[in-house]
C-alpha atoms as a PDB file:
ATOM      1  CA  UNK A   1      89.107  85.589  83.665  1.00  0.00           C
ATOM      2  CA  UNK A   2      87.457  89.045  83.372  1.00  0.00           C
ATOM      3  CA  UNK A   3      87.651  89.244  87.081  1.00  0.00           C
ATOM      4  CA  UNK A   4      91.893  88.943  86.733  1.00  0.00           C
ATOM      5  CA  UNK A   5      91.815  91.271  84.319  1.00  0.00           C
ATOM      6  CA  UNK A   6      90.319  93.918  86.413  1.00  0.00           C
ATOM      7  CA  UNK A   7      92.949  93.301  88.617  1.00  0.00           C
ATOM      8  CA  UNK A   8      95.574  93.753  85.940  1.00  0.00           C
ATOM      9  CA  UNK A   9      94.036  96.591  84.716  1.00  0.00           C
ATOM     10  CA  UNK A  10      93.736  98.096  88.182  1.00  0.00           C
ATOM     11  CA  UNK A  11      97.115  97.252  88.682  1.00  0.00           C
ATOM     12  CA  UNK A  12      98.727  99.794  85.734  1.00  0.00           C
ATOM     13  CA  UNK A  13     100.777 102.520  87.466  1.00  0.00           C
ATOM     14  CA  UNK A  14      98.702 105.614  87.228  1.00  0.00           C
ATOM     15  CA  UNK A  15      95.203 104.198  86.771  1.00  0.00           C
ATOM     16  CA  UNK A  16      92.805 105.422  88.912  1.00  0.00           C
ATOM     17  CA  UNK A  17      89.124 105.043  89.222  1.00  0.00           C
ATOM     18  CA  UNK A  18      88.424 107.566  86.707  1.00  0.00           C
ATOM     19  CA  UNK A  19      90.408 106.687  83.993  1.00  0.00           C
ATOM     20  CA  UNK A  20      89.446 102.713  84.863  1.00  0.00           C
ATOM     21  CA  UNK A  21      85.892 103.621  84.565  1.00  0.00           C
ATOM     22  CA  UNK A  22      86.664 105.578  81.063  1.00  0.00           C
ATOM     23  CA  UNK A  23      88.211 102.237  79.786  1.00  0.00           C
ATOM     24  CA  UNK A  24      85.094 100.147  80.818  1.00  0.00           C
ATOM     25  CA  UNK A  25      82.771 102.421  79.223  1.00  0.00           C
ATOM     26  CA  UNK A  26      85.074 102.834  75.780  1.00  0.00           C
ATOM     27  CA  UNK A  27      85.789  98.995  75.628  1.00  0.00           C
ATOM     28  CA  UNK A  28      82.672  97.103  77.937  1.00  0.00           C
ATOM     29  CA  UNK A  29      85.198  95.337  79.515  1.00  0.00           C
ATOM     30  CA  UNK A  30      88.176  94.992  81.298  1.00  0.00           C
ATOM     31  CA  UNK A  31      89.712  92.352  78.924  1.00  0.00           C
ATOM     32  CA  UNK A  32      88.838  93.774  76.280  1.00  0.00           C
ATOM     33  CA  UNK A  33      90.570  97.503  77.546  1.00  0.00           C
ATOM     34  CA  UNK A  34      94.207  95.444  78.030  1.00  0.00           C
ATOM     35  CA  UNK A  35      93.579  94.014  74.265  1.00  0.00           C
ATOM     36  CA  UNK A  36      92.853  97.196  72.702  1.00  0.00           C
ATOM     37  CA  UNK A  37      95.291  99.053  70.220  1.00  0.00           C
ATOM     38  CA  UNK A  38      97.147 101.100  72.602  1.00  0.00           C
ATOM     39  CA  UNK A  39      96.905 104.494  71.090  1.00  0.00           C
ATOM     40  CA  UNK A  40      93.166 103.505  71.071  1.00  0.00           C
ATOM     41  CA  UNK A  41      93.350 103.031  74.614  1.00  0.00           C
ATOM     42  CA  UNK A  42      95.441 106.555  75.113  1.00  0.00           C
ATOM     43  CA  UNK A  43      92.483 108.266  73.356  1.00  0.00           C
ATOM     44  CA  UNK A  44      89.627 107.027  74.334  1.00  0.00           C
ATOM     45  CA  UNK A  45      90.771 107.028  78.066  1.00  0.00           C
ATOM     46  CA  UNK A  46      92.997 110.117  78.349  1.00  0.00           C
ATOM     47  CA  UNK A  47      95.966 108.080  79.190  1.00  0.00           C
ATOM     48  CA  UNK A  48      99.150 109.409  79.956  1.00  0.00           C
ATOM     49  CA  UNK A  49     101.182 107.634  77.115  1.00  0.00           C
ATOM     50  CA  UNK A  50     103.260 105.545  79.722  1.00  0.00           C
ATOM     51  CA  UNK A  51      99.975 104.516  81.178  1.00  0.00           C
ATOM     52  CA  UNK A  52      98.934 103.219  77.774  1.00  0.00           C
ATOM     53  CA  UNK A  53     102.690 101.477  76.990  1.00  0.00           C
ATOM     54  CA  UNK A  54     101.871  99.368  80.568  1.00  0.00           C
ATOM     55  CA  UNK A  55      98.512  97.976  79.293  1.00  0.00           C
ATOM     56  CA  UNK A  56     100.260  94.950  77.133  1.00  0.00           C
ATOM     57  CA  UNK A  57     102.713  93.906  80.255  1.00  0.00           C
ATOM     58  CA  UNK A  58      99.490  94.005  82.034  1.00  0.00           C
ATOM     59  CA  UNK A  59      97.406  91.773  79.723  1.00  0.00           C
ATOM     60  CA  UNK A  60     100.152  89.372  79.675  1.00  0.00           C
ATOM     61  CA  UNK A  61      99.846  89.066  83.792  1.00  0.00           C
ATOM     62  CA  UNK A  62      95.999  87.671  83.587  1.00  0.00           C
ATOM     63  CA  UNK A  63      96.702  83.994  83.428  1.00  0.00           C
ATOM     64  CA  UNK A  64      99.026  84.239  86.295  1.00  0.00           C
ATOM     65  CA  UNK A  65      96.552  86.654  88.437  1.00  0.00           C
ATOM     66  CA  UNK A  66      93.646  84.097  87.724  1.00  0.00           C
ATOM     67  CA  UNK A  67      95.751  81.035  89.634  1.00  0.00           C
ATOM     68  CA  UNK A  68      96.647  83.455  92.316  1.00  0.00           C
ATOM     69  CA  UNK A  69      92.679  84.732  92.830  1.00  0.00           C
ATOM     70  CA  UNK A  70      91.624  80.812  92.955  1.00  0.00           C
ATOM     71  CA  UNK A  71      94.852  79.967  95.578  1.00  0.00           C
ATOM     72  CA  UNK A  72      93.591  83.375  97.224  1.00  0.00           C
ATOM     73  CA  UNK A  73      89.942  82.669  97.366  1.00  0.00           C
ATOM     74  CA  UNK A  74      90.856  78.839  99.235  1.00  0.00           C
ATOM     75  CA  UNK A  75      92.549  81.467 101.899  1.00  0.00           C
ATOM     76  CA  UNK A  76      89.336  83.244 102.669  1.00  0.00           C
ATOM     77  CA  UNK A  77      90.609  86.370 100.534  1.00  0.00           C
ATOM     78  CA  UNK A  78      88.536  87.881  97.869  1.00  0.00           C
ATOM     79  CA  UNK A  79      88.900  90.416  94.876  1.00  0.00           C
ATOM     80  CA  UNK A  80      85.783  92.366  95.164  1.00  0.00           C
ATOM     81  CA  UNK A  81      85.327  94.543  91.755  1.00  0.00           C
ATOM     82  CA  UNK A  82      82.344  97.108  91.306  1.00  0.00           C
ATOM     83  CA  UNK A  83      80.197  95.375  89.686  1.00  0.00           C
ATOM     84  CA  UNK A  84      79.939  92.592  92.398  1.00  0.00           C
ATOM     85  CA  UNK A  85      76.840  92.607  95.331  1.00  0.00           C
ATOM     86  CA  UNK A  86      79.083  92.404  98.259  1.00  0.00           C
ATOM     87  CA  UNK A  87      81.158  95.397  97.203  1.00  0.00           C
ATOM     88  CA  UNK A  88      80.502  97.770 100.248  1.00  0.00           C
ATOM     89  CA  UNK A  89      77.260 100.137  99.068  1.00  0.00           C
ATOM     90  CA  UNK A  90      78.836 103.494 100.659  1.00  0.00           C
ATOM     91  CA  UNK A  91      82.131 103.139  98.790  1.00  0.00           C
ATOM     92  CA  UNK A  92      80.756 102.325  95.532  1.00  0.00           C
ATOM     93  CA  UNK A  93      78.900 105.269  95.408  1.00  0.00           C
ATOM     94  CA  UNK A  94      82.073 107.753  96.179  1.00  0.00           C
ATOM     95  CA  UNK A  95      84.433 108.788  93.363  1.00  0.00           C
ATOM     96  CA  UNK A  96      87.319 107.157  95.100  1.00  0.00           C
ATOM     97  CA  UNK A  97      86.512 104.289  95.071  1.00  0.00           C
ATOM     98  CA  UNK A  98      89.016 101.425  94.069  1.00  0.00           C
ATOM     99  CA  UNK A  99      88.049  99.162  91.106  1.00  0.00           C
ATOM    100  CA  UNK A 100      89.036  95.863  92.923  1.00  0.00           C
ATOM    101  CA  UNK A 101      89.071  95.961  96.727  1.00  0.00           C
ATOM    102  CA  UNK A 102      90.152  92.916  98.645  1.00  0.00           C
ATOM    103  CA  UNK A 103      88.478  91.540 101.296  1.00  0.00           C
ATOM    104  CA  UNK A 104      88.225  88.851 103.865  1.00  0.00           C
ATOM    105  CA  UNK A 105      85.778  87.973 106.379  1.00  0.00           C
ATOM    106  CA  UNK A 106      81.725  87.693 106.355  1.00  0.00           C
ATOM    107  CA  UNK A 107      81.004  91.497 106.981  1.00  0.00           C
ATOM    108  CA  UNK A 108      78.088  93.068 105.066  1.00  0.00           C
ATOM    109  CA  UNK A 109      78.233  96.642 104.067  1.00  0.00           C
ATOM    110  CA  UNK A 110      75.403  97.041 102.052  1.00  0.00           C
ATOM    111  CA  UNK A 111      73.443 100.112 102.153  1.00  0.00           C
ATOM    112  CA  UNK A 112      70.916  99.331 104.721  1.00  0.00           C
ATOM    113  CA  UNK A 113      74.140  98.682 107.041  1.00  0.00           C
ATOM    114  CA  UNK A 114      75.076 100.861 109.677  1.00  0.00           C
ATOM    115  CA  UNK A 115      78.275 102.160 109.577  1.00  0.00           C
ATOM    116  CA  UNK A 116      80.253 104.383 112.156  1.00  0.00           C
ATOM    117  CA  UNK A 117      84.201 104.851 111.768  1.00  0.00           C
ATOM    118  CA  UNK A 118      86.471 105.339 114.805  1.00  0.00           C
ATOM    119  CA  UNK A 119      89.579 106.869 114.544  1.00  0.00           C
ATOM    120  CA  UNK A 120      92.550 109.371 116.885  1.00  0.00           C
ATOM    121  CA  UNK A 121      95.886 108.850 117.886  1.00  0.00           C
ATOM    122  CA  UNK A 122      98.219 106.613 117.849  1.00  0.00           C
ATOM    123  CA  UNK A 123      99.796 107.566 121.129  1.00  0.00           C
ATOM    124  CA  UNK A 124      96.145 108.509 123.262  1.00  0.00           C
ATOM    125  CA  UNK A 125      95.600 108.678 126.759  1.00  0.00           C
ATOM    126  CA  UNK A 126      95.043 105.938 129.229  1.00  0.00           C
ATOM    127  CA  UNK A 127      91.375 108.281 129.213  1.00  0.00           C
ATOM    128  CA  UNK A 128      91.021 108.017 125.493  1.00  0.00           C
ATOM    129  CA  UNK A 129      91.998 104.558 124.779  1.00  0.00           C
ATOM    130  CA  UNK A 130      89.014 103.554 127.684  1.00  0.00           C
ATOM    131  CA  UNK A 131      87.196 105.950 125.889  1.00  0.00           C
ATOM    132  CA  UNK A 132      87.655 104.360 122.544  1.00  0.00           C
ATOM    133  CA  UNK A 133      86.985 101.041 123.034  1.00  0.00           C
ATOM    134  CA  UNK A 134      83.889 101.838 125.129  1.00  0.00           C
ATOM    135  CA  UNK A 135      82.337 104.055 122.191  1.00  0.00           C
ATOM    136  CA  UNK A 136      83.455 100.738 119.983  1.00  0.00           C
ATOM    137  CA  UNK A 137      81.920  98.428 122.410  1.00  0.00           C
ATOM    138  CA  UNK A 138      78.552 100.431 122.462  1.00  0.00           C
ATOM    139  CA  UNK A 139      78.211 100.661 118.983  1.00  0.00           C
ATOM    140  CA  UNK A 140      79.197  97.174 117.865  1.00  0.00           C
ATOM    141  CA  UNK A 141      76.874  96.248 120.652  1.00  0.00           C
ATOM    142  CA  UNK A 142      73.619  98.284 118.698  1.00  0.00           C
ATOM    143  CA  UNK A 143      74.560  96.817 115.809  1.00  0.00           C
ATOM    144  CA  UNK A 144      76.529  99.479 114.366  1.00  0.00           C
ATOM    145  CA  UNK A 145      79.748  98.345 112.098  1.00  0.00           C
ATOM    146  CA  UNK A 146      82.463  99.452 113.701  1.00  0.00           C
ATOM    147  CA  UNK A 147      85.410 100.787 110.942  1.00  0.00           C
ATOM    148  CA  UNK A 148      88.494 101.715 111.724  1.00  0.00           C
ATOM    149  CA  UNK A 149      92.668 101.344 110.717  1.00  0.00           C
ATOM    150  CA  UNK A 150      93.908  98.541 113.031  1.00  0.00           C
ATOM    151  CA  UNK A 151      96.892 101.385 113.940  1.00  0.00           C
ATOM    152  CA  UNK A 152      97.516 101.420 117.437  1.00  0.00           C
ATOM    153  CA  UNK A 153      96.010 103.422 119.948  1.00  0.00           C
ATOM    154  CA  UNK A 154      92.526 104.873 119.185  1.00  0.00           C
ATOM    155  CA  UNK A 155      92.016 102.110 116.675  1.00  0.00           C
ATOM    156  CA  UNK A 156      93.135  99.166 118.352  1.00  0.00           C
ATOM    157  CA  UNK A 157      91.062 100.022 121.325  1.00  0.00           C
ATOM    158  CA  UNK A 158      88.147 100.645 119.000  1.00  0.00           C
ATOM    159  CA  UNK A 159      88.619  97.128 117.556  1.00  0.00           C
ATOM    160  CA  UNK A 160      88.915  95.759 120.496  1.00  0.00           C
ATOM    161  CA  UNK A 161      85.779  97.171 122.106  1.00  0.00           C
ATOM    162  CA  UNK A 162      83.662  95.722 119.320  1.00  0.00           C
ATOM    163  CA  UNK A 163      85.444  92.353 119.680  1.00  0.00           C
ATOM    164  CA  UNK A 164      84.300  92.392 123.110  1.00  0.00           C
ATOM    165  CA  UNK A 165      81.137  93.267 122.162  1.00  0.00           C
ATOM    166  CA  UNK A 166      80.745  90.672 119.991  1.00  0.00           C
ATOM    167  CA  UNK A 167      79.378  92.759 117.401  1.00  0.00           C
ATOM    168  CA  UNK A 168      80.573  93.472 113.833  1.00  0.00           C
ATOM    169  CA  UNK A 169      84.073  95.224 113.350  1.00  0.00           C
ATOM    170  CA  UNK A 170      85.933  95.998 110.198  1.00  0.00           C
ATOM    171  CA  UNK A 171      89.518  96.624 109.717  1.00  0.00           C
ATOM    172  CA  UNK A 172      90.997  98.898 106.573  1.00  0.00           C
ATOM    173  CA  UNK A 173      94.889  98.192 106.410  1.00  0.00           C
ATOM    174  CA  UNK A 174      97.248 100.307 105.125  1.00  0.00           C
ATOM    175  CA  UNK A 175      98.743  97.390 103.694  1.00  0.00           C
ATOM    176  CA  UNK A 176      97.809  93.815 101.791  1.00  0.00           C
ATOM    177  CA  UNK A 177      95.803  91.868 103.801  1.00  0.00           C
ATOM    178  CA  UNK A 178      98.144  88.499 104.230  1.00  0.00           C
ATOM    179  CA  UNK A 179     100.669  91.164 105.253  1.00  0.00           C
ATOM    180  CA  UNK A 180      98.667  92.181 107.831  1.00  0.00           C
ATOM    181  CA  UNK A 181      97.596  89.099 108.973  1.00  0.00           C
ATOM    182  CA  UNK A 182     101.622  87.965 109.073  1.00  0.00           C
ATOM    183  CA  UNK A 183     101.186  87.749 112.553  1.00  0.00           C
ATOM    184  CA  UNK A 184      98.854  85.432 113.035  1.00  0.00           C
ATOM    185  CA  UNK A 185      95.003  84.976 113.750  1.00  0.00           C
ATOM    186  CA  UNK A 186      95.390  85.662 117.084  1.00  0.00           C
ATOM    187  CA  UNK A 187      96.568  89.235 116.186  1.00  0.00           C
ATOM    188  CA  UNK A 188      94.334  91.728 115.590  1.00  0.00           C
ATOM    189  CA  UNK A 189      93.952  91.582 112.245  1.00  0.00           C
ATOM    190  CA  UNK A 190      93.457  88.120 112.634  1.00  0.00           C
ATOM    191  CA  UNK A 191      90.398  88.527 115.337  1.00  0.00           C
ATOM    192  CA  UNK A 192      88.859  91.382 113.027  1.00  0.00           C
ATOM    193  CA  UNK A 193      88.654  89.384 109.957  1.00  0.00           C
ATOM    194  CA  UNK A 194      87.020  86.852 112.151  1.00  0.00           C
ATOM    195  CA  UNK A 195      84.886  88.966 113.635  1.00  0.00           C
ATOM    196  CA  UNK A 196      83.945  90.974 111.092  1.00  0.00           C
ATOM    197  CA  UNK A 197      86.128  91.768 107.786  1.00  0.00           C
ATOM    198  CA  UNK A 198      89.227  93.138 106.961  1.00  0.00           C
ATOM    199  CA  UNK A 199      89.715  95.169 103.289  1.00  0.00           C
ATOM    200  CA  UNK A 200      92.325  97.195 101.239  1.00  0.00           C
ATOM    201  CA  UNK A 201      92.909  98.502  98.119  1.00  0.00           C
ATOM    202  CA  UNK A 202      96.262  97.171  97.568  1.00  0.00           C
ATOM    203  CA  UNK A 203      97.215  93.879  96.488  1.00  0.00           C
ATOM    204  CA  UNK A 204      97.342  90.976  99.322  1.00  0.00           C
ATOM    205  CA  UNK A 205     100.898  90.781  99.671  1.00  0.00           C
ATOM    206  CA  UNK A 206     102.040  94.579  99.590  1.00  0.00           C
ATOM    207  CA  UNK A 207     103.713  96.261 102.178  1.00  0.00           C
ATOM    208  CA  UNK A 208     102.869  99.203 104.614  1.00  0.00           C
ATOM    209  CA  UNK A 209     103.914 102.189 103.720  1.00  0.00           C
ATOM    210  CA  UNK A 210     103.238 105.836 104.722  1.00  0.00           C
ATOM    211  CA  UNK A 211     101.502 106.909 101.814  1.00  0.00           C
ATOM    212  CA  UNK A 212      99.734 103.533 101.543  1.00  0.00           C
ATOM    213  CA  UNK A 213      98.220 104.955 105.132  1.00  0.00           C
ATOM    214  CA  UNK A 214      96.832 108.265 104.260  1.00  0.00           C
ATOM    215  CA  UNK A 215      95.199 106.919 100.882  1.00  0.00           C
ATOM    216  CA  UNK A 216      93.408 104.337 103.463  1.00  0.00           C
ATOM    217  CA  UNK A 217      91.703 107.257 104.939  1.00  0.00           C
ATOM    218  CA  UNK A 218      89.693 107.984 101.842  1.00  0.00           C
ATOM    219  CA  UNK A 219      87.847 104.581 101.840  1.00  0.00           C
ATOM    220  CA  UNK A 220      87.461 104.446 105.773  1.00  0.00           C
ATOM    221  CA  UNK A 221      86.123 107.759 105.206  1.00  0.00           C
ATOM    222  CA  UNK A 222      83.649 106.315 102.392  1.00  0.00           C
ATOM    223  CA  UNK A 223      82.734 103.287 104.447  1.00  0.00           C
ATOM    224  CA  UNK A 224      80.875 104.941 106.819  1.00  0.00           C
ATOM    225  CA  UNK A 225      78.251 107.171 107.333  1.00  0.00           C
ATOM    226  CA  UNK A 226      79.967 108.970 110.838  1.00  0.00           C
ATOM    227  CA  UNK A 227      82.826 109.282 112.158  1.00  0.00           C
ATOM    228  CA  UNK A 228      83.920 109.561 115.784  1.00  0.00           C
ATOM    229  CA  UNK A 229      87.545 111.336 116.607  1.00  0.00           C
ATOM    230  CA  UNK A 230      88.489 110.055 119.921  1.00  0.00           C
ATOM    231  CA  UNK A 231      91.979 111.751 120.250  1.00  0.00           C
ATOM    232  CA  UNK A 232      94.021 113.100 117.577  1.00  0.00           C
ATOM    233  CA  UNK A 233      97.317 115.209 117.983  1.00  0.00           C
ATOM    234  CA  UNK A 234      99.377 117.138 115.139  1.00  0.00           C
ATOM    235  CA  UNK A 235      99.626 115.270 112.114  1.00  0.00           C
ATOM    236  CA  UNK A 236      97.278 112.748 113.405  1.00  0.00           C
ATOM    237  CA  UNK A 237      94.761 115.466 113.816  1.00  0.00           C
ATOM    238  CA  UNK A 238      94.943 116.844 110.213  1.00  0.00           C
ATOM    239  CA  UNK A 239      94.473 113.100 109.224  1.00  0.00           C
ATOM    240  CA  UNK A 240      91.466 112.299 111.596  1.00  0.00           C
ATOM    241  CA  UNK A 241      89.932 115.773 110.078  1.00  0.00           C
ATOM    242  CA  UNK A 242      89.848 114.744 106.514  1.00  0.00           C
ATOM    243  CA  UNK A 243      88.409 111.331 107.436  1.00  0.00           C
ATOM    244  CA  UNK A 244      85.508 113.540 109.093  1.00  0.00           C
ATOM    245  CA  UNK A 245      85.006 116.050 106.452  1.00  0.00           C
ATOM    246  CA  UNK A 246      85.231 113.131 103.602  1.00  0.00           C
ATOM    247  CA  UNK A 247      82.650 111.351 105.425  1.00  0.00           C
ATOM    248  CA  UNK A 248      79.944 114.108 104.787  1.00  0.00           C
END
C-alpha cells in the first residue's frame, strides 16, 4: 500500500522531489503525508495551498493505484520509489530525481555500473547515424550501458548499435512506457526493454508531449556518468548541451 501511495503522492500537480522529500521527512511516510491535516501538510512542506487541497483526492486514489501496480507488475512494469535497491544509483543521488520512476526490463544501474548516454539529432547524417550506432555498438560491446531517448536519428541508431552488440541498452521515453511500447515488441522500445530496460517518470499510460521530452533530459543526464553528442543542430543542440553540462 505505501508503495501506491507514493505514487499518489507523486502524482499531486506541483509536487516535486523537494517538496515530496519535505513530506517524507515531516510525516515518515507517504501514507501518512496524504492523511495528514491539510494545513499541516501546507506548513510543514511549503505547499502551495492548491497543492495541499489535492492531497485528499489523492489519498482517495491508493486503493485503485494498488490494483493497477499488481496488473502492472504481471506486465513486466515496475514502480521503482527511492527507497528501493534497483532504483538507478546515479539518479538517486541528483536533486532531480523523480520519487517513483517506472521501469521495465532486467537492466542494473547500480553504482558500480557503467553508464555512457548517447544523444544528437533527430534528422543526422547518413555519417552520423553510422557514427552513432558504431560508438553504441562499441560501448555496449565493453560493457558500457548504453542510455539514450529512443527519438529518431542519433538515438535510434545508438540503440540499435548496442542491440547489435548484444550488450546492455536503456531507453528513457518521453512518454509512459505501455505508450511507448504501443507498437509492439518488435519496435524499438520493445527490443530495448528486452535488451536492456526502458524507464520514465511519468505514469505508464501518459502521452508524449514536448515538454514531457525536455524534462527526460534531466534523468538521461543523471543516468550516466558521460555523455557523447553525435550530431545536434539548433534546438537540438541547446538540448544535447544541457544533457552534457547536467551530466558533470
Amino acid at each position: 500500500m505505501e508503495r501506491a501511495a507514493w505514487v499518489a503522492l507523486s502524482g499531486v500537480r506541483g509536487m516535486g522531489p523537494t517538496r515530496f522529500r519535505r513530506l517524507l521527512d515531516a510525516f515518515g511516510d507517504a501514507r501518512a503525508a496524504l492523511e495528514a491535516d491539510p494545513e499541516e501538510v501546507e506548513r510543514v512542506g511549503d505547499l502551495p495551498e492548491p497543492v495541499a487541497e489535492g492531497l485528499p483526492e489523492a489519498a482517495r486514489q491508493v486503493e485503485q493505484l494498488e490494483q493497477e501496480l499488481a496488473s502492472l507488475d504481471e506486465m513486466g512494469v515496475r514502480a521503482l520509489i527511492w527507497e528501493d535497491e534497483e532504483y538507478p544509483a546515479r539518479l538517486l543521488a541528483s536533486s532531480s530525481a523523480p520519487p517513483v520512476l517506472w521501469w521495465s526490463g532486467d537492466a542494473v544501474l547500480n553504482s558500480q555500473a557503467r553508464v555512457a548516454a548517447v544523444v544528437g539529432s533527430r534528422e543526422a547524417s547518413p555519417a552520423g547515424l553510422s557514427e552513432a550506432k558504431a560508438t553504441g555498438k562499441a560501448l555496449a560491446g565493453a560493457g558500457v550501458v548504453v542510455v539514450s531517448g529512443l527519438a529518431a536519428g542519433v538515438d535510434a541508431a545508438a540503440h540499435e548499435g548496442a542491440l547489435e552488440a548484444e550488450g546492455p541498452t536503456v531507453g528513457v521515453c518521453g512518454c509512459g512506457i505501455l505508450t511507448a511500447l504501443m507498437r509492439g515488441r518488435e519496435g524499438l522500445a520493445g527490443r530495448v526493454a528486452e535488451g536492456g530496460g526502458l524507464c520514465s517518470e511519468l505514469m505508464p499510460t501518459a502521452p508524449l508531449l514536448t515538454r514531457t521530452l525536455y524534462a527526460r533530459d534531466r534523468i538521461i543526464a543523471a543516468l550516466a556518468s558521460a555523455v557523447i553528442v553525435v550530431e545536434a543542430r539548433g534546438r537540438e543542440q541547446r538540448g544535447a548541451l544541457c544533457i552534457r553540462r547536467s551530466a558533470r
